[in-house]
PDB file of N, CA and C in Angstrom:
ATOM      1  N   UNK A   1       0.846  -1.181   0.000  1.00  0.00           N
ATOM      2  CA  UNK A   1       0.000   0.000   0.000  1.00  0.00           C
ATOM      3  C   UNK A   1       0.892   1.245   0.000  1.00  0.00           C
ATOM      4  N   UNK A   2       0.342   2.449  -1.155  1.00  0.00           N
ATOM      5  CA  UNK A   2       1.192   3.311  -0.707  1.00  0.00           C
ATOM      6  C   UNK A   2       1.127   4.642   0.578  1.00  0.00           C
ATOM      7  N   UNK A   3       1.735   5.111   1.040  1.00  0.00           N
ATOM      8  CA  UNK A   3       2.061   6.154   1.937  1.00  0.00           C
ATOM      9  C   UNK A   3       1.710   7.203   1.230  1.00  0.00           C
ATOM     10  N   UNK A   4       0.777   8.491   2.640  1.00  0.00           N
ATOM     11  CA  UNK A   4       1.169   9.531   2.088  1.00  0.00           C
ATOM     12  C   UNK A   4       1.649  10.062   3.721  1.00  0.00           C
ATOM     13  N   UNK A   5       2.216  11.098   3.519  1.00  0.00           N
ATOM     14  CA  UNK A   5       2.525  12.058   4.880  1.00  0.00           C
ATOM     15  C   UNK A   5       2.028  14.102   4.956  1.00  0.00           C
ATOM     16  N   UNK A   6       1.145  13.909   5.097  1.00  0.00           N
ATOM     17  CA  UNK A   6       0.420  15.181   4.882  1.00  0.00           C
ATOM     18  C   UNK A   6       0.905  16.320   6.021  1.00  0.00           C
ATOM     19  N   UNK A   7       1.211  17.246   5.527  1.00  0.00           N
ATOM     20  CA  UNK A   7       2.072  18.001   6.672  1.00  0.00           C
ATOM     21  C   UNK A   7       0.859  19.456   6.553  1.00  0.00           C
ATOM     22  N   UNK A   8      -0.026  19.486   7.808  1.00  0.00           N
ATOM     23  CA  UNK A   8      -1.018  20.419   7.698  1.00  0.00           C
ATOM     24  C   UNK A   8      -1.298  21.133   9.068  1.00  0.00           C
ATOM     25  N   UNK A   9      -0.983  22.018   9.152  1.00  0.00           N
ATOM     26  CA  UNK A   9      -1.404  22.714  10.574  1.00  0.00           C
ATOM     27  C   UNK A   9      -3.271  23.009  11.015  1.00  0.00           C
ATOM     28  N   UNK A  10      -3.919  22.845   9.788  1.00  0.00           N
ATOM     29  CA  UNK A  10      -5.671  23.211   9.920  1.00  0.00           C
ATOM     30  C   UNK A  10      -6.534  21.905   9.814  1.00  0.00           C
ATOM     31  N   UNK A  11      -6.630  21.909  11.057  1.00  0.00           N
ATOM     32  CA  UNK A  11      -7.159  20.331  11.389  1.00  0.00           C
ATOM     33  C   UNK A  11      -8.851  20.013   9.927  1.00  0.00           C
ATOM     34  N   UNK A  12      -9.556  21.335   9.471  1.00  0.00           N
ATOM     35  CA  UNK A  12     -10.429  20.968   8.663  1.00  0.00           C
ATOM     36  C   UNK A  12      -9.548  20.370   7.261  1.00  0.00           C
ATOM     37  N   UNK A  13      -9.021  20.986   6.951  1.00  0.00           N
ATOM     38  CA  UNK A  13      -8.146  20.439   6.052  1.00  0.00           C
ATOM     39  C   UNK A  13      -7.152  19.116   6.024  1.00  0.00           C
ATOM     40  N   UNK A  14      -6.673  19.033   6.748  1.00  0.00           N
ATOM     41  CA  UNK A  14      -5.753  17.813   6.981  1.00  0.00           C
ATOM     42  C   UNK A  14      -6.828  16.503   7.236  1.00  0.00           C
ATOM     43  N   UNK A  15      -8.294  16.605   7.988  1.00  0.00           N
ATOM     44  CA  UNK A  15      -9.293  15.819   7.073  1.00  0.00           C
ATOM     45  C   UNK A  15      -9.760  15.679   5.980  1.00  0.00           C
ATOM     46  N   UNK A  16      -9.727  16.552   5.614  1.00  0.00           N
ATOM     47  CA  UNK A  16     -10.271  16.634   4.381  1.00  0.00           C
ATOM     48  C   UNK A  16      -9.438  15.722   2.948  1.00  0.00           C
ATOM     49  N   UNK A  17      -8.095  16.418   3.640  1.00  0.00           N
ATOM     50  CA  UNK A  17      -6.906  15.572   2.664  1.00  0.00           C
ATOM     51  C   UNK A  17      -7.135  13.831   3.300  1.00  0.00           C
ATOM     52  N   UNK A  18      -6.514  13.282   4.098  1.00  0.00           N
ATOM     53  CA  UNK A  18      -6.469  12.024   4.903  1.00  0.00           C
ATOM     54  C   UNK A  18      -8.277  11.353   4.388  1.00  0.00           C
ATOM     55  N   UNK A  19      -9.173  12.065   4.030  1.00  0.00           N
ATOM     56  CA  UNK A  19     -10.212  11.079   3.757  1.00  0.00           C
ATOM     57  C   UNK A  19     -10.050  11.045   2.157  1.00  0.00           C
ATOM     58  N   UNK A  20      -9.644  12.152   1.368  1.00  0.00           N
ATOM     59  CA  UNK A  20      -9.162  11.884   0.094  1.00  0.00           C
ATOM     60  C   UNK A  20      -8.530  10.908  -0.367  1.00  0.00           C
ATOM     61  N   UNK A  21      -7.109  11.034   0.081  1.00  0.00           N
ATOM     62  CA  UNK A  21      -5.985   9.728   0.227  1.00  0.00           C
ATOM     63  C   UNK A  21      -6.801   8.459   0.557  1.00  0.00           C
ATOM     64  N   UNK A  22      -7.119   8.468   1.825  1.00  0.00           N
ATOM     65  CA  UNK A  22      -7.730   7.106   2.068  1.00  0.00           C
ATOM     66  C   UNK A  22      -8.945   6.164   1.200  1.00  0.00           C
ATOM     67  N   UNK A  23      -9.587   7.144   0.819  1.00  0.00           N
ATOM     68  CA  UNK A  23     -10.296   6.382  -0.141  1.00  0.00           C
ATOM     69  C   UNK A  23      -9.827   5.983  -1.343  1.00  0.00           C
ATOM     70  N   UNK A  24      -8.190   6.705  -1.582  1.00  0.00           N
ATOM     71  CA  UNK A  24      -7.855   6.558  -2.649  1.00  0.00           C
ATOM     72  C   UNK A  24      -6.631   4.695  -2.943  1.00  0.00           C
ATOM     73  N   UNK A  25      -6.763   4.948  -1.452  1.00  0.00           N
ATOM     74  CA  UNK A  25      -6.209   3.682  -1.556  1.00  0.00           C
ATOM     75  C   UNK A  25      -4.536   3.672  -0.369  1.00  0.00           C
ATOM     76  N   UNK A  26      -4.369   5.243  -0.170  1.00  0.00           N
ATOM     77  CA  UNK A  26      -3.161   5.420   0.801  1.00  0.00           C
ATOM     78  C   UNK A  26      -3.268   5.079   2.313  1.00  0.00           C
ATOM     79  N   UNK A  27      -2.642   4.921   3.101  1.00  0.00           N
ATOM     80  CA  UNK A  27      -1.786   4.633   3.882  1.00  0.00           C
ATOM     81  C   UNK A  27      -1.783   5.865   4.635  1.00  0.00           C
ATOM     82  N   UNK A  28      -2.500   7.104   5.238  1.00  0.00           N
ATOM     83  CA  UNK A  28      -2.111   8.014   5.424  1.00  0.00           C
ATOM     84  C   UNK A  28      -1.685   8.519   6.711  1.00  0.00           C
ATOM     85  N   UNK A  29      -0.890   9.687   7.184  1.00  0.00           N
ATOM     86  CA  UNK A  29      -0.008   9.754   8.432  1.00  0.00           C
ATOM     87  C   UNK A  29      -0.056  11.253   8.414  1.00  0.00           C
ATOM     88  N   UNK A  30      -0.876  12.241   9.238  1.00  0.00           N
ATOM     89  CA  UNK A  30      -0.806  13.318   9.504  1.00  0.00           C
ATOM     90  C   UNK A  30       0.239  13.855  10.496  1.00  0.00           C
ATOM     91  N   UNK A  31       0.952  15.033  10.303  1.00  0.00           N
ATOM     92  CA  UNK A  31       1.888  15.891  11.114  1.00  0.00           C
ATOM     93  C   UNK A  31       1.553  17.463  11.319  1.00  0.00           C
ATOM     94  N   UNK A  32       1.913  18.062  12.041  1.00  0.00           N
ATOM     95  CA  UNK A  32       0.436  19.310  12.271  1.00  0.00           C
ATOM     96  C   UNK A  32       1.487  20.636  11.974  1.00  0.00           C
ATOM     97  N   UNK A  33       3.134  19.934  11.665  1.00  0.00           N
ATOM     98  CA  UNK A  33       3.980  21.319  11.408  1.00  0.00           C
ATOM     99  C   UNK A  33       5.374  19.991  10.719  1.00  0.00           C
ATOM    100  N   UNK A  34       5.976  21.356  10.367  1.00  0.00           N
ATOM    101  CA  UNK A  34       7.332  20.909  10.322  1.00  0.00           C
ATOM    102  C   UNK A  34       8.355  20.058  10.699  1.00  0.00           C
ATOM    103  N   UNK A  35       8.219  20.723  12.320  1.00  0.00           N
ATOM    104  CA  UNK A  35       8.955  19.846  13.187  1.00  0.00           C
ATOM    105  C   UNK A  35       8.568  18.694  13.311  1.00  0.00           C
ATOM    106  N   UNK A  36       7.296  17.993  13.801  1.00  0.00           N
ATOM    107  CA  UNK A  36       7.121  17.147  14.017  1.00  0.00           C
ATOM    108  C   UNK A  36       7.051  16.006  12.555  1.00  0.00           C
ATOM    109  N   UNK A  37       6.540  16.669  11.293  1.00  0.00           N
ATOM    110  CA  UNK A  37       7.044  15.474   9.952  1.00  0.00           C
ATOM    111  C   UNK A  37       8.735  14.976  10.154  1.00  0.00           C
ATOM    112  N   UNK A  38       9.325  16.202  10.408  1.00  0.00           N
ATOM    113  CA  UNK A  38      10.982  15.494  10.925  1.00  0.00           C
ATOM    114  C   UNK A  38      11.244  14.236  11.859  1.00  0.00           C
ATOM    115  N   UNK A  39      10.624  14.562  12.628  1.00  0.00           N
ATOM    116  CA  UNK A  39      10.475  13.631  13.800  1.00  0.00           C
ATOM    117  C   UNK A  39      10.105  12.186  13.172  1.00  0.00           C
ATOM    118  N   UNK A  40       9.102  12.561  12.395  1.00  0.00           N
ATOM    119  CA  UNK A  40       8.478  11.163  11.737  1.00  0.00           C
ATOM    120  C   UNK A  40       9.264  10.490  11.123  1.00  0.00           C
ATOM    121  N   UNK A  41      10.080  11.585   9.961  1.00  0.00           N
ATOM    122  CA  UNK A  41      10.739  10.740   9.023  1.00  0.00           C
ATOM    123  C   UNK A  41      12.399  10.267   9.998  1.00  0.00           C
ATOM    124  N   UNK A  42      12.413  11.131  10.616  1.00  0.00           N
ATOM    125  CA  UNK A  42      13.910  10.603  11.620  1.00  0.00           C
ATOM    126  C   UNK A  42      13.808   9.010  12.531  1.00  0.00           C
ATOM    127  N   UNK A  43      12.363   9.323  13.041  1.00  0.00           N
ATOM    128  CA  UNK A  43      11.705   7.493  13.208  1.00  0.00           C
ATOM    129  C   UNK A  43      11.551   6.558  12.438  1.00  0.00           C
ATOM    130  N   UNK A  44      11.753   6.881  10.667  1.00  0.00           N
ATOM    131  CA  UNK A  44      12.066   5.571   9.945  1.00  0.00           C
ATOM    132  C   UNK A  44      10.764   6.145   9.151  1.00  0.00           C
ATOM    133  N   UNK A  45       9.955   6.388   9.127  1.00  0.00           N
ATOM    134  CA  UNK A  45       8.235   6.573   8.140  1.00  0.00           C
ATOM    135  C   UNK A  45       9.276   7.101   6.626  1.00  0.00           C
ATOM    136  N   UNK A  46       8.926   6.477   6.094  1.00  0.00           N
ATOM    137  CA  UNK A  46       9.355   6.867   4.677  1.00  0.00           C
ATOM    138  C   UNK A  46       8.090   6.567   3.747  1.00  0.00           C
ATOM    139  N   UNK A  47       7.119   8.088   3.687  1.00  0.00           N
ATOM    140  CA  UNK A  47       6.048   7.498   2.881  1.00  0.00           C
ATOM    141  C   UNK A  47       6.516   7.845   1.238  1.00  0.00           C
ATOM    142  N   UNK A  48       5.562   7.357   0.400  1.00  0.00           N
ATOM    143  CA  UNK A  48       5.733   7.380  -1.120  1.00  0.00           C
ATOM    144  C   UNK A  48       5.315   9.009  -1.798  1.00  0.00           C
ATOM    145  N   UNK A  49       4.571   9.798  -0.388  1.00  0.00           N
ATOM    146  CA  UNK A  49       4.635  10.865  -1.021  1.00  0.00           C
ATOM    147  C   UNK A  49       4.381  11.714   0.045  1.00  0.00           C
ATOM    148  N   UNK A  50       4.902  12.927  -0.115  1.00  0.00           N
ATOM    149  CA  UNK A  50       4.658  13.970   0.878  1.00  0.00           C
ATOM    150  C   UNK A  50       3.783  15.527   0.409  1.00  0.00           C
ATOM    151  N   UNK A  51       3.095  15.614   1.478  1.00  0.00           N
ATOM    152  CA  UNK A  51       1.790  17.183   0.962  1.00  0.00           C
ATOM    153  C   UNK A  51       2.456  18.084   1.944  1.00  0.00           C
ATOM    154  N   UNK A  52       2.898  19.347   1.835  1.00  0.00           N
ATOM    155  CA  UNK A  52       3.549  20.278   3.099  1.00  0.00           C
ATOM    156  C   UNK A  52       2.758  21.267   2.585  1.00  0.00           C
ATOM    157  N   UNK A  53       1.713  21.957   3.850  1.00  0.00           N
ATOM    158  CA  UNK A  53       1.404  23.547   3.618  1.00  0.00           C
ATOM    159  C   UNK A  53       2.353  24.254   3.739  1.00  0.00           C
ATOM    160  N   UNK A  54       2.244  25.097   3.065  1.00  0.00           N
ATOM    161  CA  UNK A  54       3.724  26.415   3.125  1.00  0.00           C
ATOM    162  C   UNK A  54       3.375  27.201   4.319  1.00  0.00           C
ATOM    163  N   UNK A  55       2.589  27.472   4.936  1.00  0.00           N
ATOM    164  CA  UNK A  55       2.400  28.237   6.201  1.00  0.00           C
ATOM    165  C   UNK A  55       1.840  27.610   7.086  1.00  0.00           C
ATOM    166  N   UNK A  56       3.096  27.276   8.181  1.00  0.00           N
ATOM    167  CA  UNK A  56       3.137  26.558   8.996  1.00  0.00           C
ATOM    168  C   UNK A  56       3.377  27.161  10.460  1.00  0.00           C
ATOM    169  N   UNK A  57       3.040  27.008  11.861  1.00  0.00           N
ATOM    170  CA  UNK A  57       3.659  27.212  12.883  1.00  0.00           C
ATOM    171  C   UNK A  57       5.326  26.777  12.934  1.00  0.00           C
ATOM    172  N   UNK A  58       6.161  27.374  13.590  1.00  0.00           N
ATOM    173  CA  UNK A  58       7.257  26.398  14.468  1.00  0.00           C
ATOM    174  C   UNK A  58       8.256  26.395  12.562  1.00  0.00           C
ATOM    175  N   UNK A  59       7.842  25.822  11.437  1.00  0.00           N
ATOM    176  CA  UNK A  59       8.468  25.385  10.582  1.00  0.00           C
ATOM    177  C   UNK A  59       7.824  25.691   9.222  1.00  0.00           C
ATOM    178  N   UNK A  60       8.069  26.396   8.176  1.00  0.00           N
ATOM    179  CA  UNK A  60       6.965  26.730   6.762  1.00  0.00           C
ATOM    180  C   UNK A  60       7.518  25.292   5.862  1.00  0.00           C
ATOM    181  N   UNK A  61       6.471  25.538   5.220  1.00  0.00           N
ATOM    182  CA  UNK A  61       6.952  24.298   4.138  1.00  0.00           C
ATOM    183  C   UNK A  61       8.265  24.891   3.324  1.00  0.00           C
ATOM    184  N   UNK A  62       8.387  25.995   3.148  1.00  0.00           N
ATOM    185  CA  UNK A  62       9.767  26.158   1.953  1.00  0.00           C
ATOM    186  C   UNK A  62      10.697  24.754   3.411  1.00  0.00           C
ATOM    187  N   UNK A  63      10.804  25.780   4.599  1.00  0.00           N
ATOM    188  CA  UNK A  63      12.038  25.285   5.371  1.00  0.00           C
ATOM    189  C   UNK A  63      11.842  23.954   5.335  1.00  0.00           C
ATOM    190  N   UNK A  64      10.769  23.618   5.319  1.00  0.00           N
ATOM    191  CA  UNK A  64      10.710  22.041   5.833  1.00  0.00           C
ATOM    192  C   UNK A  64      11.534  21.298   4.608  1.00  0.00           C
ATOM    193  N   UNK A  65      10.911  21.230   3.264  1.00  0.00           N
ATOM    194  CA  UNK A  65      11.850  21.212   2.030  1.00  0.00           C
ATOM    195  C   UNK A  65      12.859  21.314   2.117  1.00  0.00           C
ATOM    196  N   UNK A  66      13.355  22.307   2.605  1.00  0.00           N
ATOM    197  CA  UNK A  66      14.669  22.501   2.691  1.00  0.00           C
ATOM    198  C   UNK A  66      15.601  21.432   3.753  1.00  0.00           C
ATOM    199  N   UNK A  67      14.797  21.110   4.364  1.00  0.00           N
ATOM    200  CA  UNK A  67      15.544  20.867   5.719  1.00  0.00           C
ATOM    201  C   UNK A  67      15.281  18.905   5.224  1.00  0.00           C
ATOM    202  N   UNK A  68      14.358  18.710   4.723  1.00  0.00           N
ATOM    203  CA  UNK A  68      14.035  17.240   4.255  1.00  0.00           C
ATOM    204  C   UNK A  68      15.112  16.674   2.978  1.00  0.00           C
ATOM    205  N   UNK A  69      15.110  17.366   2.222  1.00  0.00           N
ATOM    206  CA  UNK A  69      16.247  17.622   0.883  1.00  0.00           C
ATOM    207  C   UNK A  69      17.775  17.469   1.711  1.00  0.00           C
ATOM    208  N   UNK A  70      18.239  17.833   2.450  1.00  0.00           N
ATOM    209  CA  UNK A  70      19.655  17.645   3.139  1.00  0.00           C
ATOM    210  C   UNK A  70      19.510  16.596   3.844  1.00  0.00           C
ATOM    211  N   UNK A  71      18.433  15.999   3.998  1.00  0.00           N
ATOM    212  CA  UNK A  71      18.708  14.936   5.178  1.00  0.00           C
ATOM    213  C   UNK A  71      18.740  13.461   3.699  1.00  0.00           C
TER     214      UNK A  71
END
């Protein structure tokens, strides 16, 4: 099955996505900022695709990109 990892700080939305995915057949794994998708992927989660809002608490999606790309 594939993975997604949805990186969304607006809890209406980040349902909205996660029931999309899921019906679509994904695997899905919500993170509510930046920091914490790090966390995820530093615990081993390696999904098949990643969604980052660009305006984020704590971490924006450019940085997060940025910071996911070096690792």
């Amino acid at each position: 099955m594939k993975s997604v990892l949805i990186v969304e700080d607006d809890s209406f939305l980040s349902d909205m996505y996660q029931t999309k995915f899921a019906s679509a057949g994904y695997d899905v794994h919500i993170a509510q900022d930046g920091v914490t998708c790090l966390e995820e992927l530093k615990a081993g989660f390696r999904p098949d695709v990643m969604l980052f809002d660009i305006v984020m608490p704590r971490m924006d999606g450019i940085e997060l990109l940025e910071a996911v790309k070096k690792d």
